[in-house]
C-alpha atoms as a PDB file:
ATOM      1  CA  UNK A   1       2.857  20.963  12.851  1.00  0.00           C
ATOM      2  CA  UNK A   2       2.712  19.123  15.696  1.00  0.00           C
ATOM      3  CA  UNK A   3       0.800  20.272  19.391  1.00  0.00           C
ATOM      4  CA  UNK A   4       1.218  18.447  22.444  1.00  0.00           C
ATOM      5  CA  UNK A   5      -1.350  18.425  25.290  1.00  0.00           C
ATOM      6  CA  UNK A   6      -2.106  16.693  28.504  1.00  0.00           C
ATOM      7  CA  UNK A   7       0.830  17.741  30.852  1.00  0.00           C
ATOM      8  CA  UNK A   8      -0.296  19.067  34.487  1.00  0.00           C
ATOM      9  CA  UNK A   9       0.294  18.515  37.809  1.00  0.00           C
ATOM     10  CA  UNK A  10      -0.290  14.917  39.689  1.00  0.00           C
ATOM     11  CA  UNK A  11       0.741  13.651  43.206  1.00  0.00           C
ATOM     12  CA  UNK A  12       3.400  10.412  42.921  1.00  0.00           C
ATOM     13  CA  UNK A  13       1.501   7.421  41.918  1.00  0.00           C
ATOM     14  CA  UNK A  14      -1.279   9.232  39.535  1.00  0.00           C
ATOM     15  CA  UNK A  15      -1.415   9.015  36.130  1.00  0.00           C
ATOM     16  CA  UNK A  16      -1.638  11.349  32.984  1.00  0.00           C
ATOM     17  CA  UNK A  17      -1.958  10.712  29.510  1.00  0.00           C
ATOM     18  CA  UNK A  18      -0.497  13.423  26.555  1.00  0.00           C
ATOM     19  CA  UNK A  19      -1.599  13.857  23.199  1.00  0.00           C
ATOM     20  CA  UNK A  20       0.247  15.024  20.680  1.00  0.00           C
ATOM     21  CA  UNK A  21      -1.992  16.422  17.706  1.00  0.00           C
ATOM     22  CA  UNK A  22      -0.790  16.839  14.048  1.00  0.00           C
ATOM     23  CA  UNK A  23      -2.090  18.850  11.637  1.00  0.00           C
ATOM     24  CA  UNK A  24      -0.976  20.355   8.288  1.00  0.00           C
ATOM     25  CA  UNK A  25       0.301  16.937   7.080  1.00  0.00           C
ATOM     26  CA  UNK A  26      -0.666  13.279   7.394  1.00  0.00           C
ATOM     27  CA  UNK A  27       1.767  11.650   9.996  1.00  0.00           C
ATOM     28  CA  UNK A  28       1.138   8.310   9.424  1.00  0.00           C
ATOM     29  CA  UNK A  29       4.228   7.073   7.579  1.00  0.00           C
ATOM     30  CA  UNK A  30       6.421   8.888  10.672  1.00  0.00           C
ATOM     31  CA  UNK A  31       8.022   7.140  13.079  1.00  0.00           C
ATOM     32  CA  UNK A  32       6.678   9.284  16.181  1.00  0.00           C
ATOM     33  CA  UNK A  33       8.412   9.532  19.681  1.00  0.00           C
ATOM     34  CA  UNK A  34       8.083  11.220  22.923  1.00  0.00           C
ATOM     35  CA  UNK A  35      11.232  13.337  24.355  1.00  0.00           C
ATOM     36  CA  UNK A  36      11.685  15.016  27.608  1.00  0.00           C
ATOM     37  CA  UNK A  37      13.503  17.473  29.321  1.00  0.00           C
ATOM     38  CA  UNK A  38      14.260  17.739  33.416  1.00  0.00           C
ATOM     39  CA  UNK A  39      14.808  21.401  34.987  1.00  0.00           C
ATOM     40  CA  UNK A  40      19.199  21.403  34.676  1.00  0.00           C
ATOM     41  CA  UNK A  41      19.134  18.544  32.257  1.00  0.00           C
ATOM     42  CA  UNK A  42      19.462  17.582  28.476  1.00  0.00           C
ATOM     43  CA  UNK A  43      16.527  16.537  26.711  1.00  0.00           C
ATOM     44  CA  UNK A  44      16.121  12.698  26.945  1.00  0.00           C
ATOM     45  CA  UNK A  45      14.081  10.122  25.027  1.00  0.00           C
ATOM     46  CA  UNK A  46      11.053   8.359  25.832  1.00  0.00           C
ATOM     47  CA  UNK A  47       9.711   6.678  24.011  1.00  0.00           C
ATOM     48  CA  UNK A  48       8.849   6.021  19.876  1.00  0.00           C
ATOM     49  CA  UNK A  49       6.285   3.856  17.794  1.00  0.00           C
ATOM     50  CA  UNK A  50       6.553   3.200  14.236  1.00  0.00           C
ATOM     51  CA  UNK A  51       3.905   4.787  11.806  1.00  0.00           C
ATOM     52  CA  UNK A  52       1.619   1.762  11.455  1.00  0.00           C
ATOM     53  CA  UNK A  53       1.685   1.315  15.587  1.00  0.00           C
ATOM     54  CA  UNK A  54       3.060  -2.008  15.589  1.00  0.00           C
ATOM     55  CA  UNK A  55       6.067  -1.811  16.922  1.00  0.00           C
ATOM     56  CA  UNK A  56       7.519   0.539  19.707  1.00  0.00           C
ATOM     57  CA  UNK A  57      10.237   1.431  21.986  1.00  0.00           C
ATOM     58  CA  UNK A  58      10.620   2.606  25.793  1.00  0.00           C
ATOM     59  CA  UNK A  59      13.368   4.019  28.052  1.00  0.00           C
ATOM     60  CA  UNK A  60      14.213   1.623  30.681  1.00  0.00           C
ATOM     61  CA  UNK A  61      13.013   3.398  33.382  1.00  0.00           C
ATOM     62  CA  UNK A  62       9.670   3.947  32.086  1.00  0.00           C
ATOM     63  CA  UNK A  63       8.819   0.530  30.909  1.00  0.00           C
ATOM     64  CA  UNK A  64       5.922  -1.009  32.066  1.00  0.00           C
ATOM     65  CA  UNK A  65       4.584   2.355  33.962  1.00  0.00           C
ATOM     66  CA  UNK A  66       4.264   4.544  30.194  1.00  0.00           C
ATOM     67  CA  UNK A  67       2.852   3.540  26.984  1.00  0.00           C
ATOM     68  CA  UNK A  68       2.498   5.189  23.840  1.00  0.00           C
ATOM     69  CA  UNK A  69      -0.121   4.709  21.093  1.00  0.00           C
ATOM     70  CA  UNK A  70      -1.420   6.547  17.665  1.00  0.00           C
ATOM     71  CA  UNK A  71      -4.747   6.622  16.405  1.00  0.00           C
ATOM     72  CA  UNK A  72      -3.445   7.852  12.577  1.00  0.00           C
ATOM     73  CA  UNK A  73      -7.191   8.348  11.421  1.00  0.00           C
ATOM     74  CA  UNK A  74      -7.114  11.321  14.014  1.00  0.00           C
ATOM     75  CA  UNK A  75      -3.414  11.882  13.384  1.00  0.00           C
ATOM     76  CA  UNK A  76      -2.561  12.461  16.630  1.00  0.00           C
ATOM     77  CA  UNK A  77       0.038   9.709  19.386  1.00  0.00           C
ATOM     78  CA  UNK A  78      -0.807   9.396  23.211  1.00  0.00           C
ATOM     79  CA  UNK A  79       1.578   9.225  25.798  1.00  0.00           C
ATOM     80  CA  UNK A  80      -0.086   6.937  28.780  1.00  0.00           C
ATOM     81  CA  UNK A  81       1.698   7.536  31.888  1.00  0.00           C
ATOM     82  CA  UNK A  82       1.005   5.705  34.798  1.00  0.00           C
ATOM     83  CA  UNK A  83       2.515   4.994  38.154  1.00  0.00           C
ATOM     84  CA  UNK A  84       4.592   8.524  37.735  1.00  0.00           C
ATOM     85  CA  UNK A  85       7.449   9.362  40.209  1.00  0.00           C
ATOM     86  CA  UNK A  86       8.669  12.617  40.720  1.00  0.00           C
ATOM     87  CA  UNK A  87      11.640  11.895  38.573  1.00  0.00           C
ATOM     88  CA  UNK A  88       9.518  11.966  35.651  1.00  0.00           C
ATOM     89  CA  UNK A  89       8.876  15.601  36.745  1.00  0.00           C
ATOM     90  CA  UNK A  90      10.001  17.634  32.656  1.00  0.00           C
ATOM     91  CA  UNK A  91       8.852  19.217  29.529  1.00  0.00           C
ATOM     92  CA  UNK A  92       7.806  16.619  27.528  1.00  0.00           C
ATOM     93  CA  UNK A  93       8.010  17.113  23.923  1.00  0.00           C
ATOM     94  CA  UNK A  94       6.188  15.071  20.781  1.00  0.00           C
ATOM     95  CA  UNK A  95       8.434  14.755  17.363  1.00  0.00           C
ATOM     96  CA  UNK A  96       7.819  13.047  14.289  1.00  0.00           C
ATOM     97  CA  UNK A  97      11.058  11.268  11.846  1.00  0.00           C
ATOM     98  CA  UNK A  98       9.850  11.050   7.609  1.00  0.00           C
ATOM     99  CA  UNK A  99      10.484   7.083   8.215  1.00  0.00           C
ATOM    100  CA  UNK A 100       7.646   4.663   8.581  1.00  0.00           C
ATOM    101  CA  UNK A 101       9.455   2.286  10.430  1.00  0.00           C
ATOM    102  CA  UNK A 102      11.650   2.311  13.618  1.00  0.00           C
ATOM    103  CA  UNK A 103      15.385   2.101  12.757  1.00  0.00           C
ATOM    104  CA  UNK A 104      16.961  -0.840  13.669  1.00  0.00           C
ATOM    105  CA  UNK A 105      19.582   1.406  15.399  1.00  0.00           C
ATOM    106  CA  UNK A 106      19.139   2.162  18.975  1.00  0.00           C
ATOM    107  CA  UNK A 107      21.185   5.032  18.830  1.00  0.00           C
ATOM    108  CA  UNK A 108      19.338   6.941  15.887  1.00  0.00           C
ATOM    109  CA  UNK A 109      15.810   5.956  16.804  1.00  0.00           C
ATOM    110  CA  UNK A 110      16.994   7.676  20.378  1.00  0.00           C
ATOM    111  CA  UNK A 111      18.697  10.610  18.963  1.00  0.00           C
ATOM    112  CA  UNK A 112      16.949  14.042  19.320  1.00  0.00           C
ATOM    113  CA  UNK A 113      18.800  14.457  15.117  1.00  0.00           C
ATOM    114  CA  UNK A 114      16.667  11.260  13.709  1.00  0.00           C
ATOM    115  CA  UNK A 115      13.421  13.840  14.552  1.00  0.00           C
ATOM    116  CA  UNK A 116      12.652  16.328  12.030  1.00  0.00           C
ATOM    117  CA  UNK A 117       9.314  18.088  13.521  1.00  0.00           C
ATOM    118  CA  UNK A 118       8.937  19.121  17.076  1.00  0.00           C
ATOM    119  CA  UNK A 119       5.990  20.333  19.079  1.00  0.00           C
ATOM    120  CA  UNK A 120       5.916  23.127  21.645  1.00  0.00           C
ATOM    121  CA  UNK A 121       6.426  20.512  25.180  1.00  0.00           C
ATOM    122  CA  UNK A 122       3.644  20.302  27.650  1.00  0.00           C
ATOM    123  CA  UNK A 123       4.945  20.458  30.926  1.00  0.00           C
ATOM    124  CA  UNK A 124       3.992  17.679  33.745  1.00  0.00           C
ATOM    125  CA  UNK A 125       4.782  18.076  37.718  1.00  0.00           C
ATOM    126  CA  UNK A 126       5.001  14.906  39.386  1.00  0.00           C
ATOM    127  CA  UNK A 127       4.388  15.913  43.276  1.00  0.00           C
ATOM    128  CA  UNK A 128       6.076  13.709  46.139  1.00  0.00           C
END
């Protein structure tokens, strides 16, 4: 099971960071990933980090402002978001793949189908 956390509102500029808690299982040989999902819109990927942390992956448009982390001793992955725009306004959802590495596919890595466990999303407001 997986819980995310963190989500509120924040005037353009601020910064927020998520958590995404498991429990139930050990996580730590999942590739984890942040998804997220704009009022109108499909759900979109974020971002994703293997299970031993060392390697990751952003969407363009958030690289360099968000960064994600684990701590796998507390099982749970971070989300840091920094410098956030209102376009990052959405649900944003935590999910978990039964891979320990990233797959050296773009397109499954970044497919919502690679993810087999989902958290409830957290919802952060990004104010102009």
């Amino acid at each position: 099971q997986l819980q995310a956390s963190g989500g509120g509102l924040v005037q353009a500029g601020g910064s927020l960071r998520l958590s995404c808690a498991a429990s139930g299982r050990t996580f730590s040989s999942h590739v984890m990933a942040w998804f997220r999902q704009a009022p109108g819109k499909e759900r979109e990927f974020v971002s994703t980090i293997s299970g031993s942390g060392s390697a990751t992956d952003y969407l363009y448009s958030i690289k360099g402002r968000f960064t994600i982390s684990r701590d796998n001793a507390k099982n749970t992955m971070y989300l840091q978001m920094n410098s956030l725009k209102p376009e990052d306004t959405a649900v944003y959802y935590c999910a978990a793949a039964p891979h320990p590495v990233l797959s050296p596919s773009l397109r499954r890595r970044t497919s919502e189908q690679y993810y087999d466990y989902w958290g409830q999303g957290t919802q952060v407001t990004v104010s102009s």
